[in-house]
N, C-alpha and C. Protein backbone atom coordinates (compact mmCIF):
# COMPACT_ATOMS: atom_id res chain seq x y z
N UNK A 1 0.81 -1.19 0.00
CA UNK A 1 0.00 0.00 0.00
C UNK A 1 0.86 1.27 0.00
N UNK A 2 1.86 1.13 0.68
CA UNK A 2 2.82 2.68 0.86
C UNK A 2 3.09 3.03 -0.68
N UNK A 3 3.82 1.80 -1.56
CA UNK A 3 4.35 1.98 -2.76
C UNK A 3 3.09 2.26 -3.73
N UNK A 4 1.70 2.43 -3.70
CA UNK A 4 1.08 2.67 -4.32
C UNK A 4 0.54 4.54 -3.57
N UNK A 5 0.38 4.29 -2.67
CA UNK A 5 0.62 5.77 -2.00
C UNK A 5 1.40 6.86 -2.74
N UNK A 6 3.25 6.46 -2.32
CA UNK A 6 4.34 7.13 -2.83
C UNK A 6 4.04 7.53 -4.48
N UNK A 7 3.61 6.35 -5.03
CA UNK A 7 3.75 6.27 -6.58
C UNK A 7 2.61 7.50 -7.08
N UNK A 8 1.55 7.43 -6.42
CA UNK A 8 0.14 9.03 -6.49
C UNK A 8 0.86 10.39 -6.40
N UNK A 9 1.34 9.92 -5.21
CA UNK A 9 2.20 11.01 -4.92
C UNK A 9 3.30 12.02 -5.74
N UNK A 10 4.02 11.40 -6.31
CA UNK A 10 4.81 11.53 -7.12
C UNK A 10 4.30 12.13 -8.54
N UNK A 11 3.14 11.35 -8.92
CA UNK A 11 2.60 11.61 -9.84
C UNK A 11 2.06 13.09 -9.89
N UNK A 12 1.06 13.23 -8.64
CA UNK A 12 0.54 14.48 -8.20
C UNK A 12 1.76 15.56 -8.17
N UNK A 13 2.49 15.53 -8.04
CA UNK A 13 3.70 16.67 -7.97
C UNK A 13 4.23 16.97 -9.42
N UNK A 14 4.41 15.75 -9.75
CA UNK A 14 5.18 15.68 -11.14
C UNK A 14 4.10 16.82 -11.92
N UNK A 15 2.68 16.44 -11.87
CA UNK A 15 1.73 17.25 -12.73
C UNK A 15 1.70 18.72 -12.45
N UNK A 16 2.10 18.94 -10.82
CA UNK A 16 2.20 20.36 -10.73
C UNK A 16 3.02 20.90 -10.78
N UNK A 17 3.93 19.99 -10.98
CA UNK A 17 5.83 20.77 -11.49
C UNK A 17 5.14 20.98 -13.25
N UNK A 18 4.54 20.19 -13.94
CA UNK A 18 4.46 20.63 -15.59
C UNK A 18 3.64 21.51 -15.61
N UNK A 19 2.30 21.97 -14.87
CA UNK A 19 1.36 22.75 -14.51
C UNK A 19 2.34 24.47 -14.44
N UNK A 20 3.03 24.23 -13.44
CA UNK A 20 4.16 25.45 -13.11
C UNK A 20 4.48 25.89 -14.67
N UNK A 21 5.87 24.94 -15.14
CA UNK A 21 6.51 25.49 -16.17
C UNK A 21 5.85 25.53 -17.16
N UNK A 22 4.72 24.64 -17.44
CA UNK A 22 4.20 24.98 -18.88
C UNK A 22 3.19 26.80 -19.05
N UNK A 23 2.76 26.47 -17.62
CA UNK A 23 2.22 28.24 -17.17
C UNK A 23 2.92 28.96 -17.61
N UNK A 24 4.36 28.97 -17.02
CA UNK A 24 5.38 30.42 -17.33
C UNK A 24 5.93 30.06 -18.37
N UNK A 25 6.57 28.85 -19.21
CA UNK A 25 6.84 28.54 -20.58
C UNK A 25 6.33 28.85 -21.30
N UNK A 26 5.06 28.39 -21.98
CA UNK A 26 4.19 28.46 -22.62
C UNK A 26 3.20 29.19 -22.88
N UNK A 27 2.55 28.99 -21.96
CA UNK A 27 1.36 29.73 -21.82
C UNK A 27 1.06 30.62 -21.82
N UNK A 28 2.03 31.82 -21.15
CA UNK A 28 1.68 32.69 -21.02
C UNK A 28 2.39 33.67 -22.14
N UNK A 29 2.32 32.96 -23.25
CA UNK A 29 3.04 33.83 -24.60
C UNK A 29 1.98 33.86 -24.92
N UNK A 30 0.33 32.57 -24.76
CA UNK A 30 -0.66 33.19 -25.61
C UNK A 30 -1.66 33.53 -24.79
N UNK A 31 -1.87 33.26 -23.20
CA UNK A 31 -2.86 33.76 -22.78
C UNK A 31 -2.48 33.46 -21.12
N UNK A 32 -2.06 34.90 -20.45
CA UNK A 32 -2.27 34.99 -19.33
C UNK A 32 -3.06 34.92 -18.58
N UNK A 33 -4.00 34.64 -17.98
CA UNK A 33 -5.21 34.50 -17.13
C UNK A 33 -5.21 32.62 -17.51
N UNK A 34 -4.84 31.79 -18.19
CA UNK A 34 -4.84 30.48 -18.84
C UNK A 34 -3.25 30.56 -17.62
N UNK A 35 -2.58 30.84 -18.14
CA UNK A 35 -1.58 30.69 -17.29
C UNK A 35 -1.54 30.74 -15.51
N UNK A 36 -2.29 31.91 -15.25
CA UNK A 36 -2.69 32.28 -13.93
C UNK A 36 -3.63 31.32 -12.99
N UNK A 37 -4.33 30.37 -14.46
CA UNK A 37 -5.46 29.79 -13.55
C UNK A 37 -4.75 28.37 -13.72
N UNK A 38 -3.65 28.32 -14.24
CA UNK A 38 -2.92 26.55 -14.13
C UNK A 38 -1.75 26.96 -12.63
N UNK A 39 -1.39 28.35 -12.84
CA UNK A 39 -0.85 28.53 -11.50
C UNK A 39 -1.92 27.98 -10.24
N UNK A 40 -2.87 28.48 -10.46
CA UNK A 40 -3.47 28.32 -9.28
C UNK A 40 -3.46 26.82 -8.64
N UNK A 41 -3.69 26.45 -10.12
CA UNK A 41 -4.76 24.41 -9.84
C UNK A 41 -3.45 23.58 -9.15
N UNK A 42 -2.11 24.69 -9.82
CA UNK A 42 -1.02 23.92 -9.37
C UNK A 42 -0.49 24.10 -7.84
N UNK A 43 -0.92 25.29 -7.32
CA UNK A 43 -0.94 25.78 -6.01
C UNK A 43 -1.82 24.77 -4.99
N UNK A 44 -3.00 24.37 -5.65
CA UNK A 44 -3.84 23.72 -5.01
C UNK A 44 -3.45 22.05 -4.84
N UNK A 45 -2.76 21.58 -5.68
CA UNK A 45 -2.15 20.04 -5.79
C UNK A 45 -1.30 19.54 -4.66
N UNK A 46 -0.23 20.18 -4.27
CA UNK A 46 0.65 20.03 -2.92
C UNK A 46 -0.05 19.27 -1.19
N UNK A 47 -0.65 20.41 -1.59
CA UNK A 47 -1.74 19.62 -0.18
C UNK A 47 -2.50 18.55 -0.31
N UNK A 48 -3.08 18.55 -1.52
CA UNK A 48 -3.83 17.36 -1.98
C UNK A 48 -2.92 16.08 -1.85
N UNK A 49 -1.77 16.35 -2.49
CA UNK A 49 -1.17 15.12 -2.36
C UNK A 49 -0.39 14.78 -1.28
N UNK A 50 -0.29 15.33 -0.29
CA UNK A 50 0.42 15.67 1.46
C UNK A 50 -0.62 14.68 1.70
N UNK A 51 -1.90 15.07 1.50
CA UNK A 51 -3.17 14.14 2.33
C UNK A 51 -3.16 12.77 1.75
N UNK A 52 -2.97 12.28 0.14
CA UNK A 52 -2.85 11.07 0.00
C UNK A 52 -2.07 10.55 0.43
N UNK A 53 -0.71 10.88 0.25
CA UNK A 53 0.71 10.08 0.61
C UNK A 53 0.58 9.55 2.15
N UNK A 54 -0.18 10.51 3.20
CA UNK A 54 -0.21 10.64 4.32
C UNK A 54 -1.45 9.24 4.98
N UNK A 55 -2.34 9.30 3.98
CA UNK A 55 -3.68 8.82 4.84
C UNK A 55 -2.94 7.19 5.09
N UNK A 56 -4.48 6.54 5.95
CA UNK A 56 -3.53 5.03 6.08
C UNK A 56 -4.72 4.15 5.02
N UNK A 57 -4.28 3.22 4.69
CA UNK A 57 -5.26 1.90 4.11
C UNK A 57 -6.08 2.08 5.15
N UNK A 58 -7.36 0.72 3.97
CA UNK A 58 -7.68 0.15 5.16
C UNK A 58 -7.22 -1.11 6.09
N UNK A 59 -5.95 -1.62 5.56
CA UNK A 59 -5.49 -2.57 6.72
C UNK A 59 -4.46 -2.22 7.35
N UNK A 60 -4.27 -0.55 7.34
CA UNK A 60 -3.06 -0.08 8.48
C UNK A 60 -3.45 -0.18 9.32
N UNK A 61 -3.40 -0.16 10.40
CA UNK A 61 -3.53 0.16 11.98
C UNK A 61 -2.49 1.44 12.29
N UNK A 62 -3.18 2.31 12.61
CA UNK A 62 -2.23 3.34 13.43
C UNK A 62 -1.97 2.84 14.82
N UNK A 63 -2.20 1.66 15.29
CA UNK A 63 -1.73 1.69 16.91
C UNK A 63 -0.88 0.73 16.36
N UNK A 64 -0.19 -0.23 15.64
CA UNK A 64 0.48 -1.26 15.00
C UNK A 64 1.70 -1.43 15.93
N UNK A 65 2.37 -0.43 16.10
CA UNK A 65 3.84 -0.82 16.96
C UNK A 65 3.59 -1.11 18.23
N UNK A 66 4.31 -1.90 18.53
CA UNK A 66 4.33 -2.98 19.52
C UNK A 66 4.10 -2.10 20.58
N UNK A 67 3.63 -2.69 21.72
CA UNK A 67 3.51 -1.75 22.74
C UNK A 67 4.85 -2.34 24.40
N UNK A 68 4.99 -3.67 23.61
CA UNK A 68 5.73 -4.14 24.32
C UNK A 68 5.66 -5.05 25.98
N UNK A 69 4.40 -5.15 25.90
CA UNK A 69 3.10 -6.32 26.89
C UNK A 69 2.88 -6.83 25.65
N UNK A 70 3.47 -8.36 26.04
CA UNK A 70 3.41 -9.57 25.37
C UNK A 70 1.77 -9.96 25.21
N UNK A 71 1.27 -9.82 26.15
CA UNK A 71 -0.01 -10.32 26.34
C UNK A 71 -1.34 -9.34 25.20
N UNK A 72 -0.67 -8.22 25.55
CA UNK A 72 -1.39 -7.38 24.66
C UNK A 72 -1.29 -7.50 23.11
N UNK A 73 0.45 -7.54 22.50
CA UNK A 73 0.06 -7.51 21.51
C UNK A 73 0.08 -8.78 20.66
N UNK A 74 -0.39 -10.11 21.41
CA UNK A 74 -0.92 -11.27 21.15
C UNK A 74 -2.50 -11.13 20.92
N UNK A 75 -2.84 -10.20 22.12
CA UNK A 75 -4.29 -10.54 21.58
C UNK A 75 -4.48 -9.79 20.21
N UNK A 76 -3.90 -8.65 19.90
CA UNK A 76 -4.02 -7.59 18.96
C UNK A 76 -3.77 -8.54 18.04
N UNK A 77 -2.72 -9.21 18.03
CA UNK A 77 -2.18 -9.66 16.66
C UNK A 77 -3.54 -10.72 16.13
N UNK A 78 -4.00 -11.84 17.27
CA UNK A 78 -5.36 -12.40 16.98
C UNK A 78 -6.04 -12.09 16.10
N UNK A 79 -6.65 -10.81 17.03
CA UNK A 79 -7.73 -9.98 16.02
C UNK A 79 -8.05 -9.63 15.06
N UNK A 80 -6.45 -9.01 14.50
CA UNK A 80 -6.09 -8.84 13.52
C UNK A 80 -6.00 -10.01 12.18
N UNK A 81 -6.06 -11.20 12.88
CA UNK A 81 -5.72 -12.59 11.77
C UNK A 81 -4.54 -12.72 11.82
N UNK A 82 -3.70 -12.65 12.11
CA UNK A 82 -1.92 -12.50 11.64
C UNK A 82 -1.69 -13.47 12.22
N UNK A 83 -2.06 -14.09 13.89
CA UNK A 83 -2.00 -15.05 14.11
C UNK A 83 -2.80 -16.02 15.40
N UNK A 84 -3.13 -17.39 14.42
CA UNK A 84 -4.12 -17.85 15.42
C UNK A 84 -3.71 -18.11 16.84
N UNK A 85 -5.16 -18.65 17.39
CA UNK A 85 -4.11 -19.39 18.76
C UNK A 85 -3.72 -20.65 18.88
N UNK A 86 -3.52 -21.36 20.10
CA UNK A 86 -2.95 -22.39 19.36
C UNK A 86 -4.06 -23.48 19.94
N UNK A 87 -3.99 -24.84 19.69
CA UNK A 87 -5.53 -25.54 19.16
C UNK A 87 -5.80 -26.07 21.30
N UNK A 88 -5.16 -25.98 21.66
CA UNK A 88 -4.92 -26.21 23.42
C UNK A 88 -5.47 -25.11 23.80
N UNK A 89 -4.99 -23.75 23.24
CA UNK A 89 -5.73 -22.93 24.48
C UNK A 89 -7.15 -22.49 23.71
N UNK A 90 -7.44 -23.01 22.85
CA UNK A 90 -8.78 -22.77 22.10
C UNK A 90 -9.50 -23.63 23.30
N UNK A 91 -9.77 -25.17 23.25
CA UNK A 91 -10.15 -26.24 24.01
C UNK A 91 -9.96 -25.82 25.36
N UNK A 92 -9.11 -25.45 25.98
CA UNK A 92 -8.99 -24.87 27.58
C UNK A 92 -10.00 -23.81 27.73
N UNK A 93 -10.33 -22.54 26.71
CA UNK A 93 -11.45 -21.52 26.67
C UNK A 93 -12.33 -22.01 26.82
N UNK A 94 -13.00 -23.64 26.29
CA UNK A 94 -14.01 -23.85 25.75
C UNK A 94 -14.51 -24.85 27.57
């Protein structure tokens, strides 16, 4: 998920780095206000893509790092599926 994150990301910038120069390159030899308003869209992209790169999946966990109580992040890990218990203390619950 990160590498599909990073990869938006990248993309999103890349478009407002060509957004930039093609504005002051190009553009604005035939129409300023065309130029002014790709400045803008390109002004507006940065943050946009701060928030993708940033957000989590849906199978991140923001509490994920260990907390370091064994007990705790056994049960977490459970919950999660990552890993079962084992077929004894299933039968001992029961």
């Amino acid at each position: 998920m990160y590498a599909r994150r990073r990869r938006v990301y990248f993309w999103m910038m890349g478009a407002c780095m060509v957004l930039f120069v093609g504005a002051f390159t190009v553009v604005r030899l035939f129409s300023v206000p065309a130029a002014i308003a790709m400045c803008v869209v390109a002004m507006l992209i940065p943050p946009v893509a701060a928030m993708v790169a940033n957000r989590r999946g849906p199978e991140d966990r923001w509490w994920d790092d260990p907390t370091g109580d064994k007990q705790s992040d056994e049960w977490w890990d459970e919950l999660d599926g990552k890993k079962r218990p084992d077929r004894k203390d299933r039968d001992r619950d029961e």
